[in-house]
N, C-alpha and C. Protein backbone atom coordinates (compact mmCIF):
# COMPACT_ATOMS: atom_id res chain seq x y z
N UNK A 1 7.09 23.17 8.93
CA UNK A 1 6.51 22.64 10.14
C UNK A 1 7.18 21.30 10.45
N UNK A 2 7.61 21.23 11.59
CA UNK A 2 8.18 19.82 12.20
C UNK A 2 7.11 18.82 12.13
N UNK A 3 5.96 18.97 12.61
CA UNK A 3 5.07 17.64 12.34
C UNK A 3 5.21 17.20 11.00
N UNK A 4 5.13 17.78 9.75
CA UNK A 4 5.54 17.73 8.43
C UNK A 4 6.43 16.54 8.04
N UNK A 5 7.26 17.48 8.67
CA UNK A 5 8.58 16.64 8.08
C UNK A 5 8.47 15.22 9.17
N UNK A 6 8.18 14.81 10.21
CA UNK A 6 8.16 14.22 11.08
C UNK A 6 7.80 12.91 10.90
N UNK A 7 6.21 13.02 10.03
CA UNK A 7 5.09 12.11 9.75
C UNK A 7 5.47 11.65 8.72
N UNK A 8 6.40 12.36 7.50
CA UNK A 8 6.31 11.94 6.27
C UNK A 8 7.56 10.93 6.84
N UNK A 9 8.47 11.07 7.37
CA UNK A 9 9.78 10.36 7.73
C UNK A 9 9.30 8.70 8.01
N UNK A 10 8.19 8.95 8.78
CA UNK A 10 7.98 7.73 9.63
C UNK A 10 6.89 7.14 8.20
N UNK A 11 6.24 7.50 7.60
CA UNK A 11 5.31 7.13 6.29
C UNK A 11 6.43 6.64 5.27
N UNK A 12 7.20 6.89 4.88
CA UNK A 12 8.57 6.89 4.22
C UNK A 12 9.36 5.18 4.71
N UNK A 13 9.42 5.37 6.15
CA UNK A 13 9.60 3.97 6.13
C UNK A 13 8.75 2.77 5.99
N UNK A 14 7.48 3.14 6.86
CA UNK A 14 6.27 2.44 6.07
C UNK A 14 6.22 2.12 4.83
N UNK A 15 6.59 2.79 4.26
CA UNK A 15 6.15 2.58 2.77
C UNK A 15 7.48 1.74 2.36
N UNK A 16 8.80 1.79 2.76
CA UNK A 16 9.85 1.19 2.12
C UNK A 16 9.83 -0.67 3.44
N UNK A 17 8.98 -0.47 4.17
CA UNK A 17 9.13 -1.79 4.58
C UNK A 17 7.73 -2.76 3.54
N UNK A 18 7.00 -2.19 2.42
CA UNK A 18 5.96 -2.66 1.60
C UNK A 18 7.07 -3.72 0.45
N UNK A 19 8.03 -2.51 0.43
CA UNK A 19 8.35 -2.91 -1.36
C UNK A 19 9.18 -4.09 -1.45
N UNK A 20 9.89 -4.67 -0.38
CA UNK A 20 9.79 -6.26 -0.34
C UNK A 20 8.85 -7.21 -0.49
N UNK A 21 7.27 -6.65 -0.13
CA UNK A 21 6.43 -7.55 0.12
C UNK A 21 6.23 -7.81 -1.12
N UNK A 22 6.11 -6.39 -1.95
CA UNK A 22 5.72 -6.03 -3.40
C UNK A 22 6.52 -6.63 -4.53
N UNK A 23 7.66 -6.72 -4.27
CA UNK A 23 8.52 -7.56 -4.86
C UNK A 23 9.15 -8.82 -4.68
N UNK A 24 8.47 -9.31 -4.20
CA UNK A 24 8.21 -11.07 -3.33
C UNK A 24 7.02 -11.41 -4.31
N UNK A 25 5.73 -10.58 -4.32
CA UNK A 25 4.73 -11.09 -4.96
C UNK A 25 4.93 -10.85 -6.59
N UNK A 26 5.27 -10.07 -7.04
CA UNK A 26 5.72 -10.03 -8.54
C UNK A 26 6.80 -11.26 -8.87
N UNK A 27 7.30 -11.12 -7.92
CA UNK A 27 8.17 -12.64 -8.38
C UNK A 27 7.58 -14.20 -8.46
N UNK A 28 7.12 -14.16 -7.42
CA UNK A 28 6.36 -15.86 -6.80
C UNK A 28 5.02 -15.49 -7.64
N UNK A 29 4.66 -14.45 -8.22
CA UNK A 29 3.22 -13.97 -8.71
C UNK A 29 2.04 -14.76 -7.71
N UNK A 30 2.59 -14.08 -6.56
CA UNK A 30 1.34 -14.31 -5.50
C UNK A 30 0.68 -13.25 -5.16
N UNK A 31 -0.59 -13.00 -4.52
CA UNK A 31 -0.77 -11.90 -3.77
C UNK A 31 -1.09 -12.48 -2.14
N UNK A 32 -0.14 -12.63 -0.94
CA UNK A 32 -0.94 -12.94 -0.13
C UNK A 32 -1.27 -12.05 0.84
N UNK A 33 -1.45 -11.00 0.58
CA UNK A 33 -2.15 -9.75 1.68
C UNK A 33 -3.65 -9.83 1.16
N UNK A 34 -4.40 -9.90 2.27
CA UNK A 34 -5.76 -10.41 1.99
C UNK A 34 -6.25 -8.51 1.40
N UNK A 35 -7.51 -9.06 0.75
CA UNK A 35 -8.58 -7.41 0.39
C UNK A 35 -8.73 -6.50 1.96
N UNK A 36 -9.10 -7.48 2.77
CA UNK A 36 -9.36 -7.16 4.24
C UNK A 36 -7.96 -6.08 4.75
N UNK A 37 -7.06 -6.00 4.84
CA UNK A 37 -5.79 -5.72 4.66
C UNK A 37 -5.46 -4.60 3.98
N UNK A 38 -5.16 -4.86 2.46
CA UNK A 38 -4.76 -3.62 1.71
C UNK A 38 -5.99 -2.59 0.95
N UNK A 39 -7.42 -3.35 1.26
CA UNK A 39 -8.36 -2.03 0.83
C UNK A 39 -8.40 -1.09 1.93
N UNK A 40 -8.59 -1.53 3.23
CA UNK A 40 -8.62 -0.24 3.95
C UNK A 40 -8.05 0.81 4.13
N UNK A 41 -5.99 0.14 3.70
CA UNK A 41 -5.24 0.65 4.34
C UNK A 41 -5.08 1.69 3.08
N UNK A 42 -5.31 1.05 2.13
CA UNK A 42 -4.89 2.30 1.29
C UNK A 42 -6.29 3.54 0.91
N UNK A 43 -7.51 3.07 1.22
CA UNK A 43 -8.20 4.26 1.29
C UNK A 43 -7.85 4.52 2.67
N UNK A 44 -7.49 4.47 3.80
CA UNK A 44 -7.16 5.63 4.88
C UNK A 44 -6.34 6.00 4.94
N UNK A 45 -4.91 5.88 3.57
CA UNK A 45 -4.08 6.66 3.71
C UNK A 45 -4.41 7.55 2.63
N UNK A 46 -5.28 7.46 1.41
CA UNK A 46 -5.33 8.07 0.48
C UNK A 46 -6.72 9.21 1.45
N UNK A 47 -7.36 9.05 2.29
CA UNK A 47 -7.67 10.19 3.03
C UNK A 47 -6.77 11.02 3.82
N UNK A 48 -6.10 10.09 4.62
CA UNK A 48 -5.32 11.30 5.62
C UNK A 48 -4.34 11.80 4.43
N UNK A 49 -4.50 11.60 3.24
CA UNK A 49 -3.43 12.46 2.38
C UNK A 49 -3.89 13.53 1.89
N UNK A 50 -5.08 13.44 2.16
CA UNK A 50 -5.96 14.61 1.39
C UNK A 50 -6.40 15.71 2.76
N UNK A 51 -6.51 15.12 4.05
CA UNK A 51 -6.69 15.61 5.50
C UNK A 51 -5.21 16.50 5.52
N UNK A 52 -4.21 15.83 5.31
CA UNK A 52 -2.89 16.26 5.53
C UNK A 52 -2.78 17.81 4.54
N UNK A 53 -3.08 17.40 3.35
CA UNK A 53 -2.99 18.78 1.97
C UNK A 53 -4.23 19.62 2.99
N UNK A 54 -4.78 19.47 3.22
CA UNK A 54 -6.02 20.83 3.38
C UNK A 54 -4.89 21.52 4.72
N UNK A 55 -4.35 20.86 5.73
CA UNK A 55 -3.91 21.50 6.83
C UNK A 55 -2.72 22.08 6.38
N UNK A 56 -2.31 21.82 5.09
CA UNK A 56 -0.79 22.23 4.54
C UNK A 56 0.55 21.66 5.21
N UNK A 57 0.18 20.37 5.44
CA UNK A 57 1.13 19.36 5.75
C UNK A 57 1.26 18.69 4.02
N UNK A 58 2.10 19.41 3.41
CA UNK A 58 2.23 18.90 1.63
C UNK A 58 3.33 17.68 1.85
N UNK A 59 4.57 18.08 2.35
CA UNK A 59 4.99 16.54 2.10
C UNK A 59 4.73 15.34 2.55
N UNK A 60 3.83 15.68 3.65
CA UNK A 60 3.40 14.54 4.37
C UNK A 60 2.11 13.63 3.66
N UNK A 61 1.35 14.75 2.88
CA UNK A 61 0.55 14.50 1.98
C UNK A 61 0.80 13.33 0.64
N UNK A 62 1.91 13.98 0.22
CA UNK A 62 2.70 13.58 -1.10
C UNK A 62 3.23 12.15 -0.51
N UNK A 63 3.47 11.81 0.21
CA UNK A 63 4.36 10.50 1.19
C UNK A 63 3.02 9.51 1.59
N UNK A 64 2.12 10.35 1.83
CA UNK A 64 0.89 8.91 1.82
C UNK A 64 0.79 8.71 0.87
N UNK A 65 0.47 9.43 -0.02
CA UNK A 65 -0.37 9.05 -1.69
C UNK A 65 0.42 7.91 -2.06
N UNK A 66 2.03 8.30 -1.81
CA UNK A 66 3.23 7.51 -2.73
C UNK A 66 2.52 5.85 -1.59
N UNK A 67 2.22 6.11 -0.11
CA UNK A 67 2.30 4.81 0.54
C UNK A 67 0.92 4.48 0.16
N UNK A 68 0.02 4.74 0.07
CA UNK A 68 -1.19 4.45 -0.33
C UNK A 68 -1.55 3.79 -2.05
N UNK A 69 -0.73 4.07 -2.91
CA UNK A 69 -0.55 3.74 -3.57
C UNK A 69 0.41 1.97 -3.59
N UNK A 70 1.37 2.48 -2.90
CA UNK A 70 1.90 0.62 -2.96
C UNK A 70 0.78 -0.34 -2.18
N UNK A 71 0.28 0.51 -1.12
CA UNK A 71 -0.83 -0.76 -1.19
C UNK A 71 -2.56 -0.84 -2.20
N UNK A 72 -1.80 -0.04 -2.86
CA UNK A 72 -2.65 -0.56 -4.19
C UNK A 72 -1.79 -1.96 -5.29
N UNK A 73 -0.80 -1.35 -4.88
CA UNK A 73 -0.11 -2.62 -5.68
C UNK A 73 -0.35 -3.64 -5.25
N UNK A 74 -0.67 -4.21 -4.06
CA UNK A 74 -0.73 -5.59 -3.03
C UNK A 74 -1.88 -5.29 -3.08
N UNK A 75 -2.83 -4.38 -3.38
CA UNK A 75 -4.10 -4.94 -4.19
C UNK A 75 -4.42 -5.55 -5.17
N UNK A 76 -3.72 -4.95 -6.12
CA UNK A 76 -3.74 -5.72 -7.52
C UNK A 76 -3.13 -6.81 -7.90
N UNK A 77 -2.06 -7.03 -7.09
CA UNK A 77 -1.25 -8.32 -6.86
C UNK A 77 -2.23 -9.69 -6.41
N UNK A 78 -2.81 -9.19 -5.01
CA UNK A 78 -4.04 -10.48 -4.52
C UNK A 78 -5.02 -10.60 -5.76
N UNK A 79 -5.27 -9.43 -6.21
CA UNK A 79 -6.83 -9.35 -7.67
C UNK A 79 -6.02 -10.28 -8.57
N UNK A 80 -5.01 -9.62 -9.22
CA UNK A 80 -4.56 -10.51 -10.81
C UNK A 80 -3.87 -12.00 -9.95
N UNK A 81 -3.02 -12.13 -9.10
CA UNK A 81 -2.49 -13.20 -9.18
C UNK A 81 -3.56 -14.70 -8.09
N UNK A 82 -4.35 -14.10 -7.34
CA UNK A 82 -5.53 -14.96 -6.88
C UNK A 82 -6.16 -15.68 -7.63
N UNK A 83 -6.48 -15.18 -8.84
CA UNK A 83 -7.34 -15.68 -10.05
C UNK A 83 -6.14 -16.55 -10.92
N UNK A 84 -5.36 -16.31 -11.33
CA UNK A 84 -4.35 -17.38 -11.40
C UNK A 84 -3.80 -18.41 -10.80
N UNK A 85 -3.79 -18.60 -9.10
CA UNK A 85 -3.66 -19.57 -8.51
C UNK A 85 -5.11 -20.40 -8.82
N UNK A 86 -6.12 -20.49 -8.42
CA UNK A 86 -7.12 -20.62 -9.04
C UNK A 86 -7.49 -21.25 -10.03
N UNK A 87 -7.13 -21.03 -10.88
CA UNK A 87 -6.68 -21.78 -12.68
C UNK A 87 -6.02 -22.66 -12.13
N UNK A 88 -5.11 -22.48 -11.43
CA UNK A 88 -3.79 -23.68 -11.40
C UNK A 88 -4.02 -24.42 -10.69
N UNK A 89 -5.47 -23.99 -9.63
CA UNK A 89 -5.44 -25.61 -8.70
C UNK A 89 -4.90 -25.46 -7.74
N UNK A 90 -4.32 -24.39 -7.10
CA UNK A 90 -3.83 -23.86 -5.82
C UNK A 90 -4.86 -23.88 -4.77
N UNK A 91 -4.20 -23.87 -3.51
CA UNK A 91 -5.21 -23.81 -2.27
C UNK A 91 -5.03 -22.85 -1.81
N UNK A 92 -6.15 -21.94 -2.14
CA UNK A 92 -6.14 -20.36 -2.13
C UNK A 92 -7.58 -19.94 -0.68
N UNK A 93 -6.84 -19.48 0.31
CA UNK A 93 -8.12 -19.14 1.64
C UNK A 93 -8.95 -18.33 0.69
């Protein structure tokens, strides 16, 4: 199916315009994508990935999970490295 392949293409870049962000914050060990931000986004992609598998849109499926997942990483990035600025006396919003 063309929508298939279509959606995952455009999710695909989504997801590869994250992994700078992702690897900016592992470095500087910041997280600055607020909860507001990366909780939603990654439970509504980790639904439409599961919306996508029932209609048998599979790679398009497989391509959120993978994007839904990096913004779990810029979740866990704001969780572990917030609490470390914190300690250090940083001016954290």
């Amino acid at each position: 199916m063309i929508q298939d392949v279509i959606m995952a293409i455009c999710s695909i870049a989504f997801g590869l315009a994250l992994i700078p962000q992702i690897i900016q914050g592992f470095r500087t060990q910041t997280g600055p994508i607020t909860l507001l931000t990366s909780i939603p986004s990654a439970v509504g992609l980790y639904t439409c990935s599961v919306c996508a598998f029932t209609l048998g849109l599979h790679f398009t499926g497989a391509v959120w999970v993978v994007t839904a997942t990096l913004w779990v990483l810029l979740l866990y990035q704001r969780i572990r490295y917030n609490g470390a600025e914190k300690r250090r006396g940083a001016n954290v919003e």
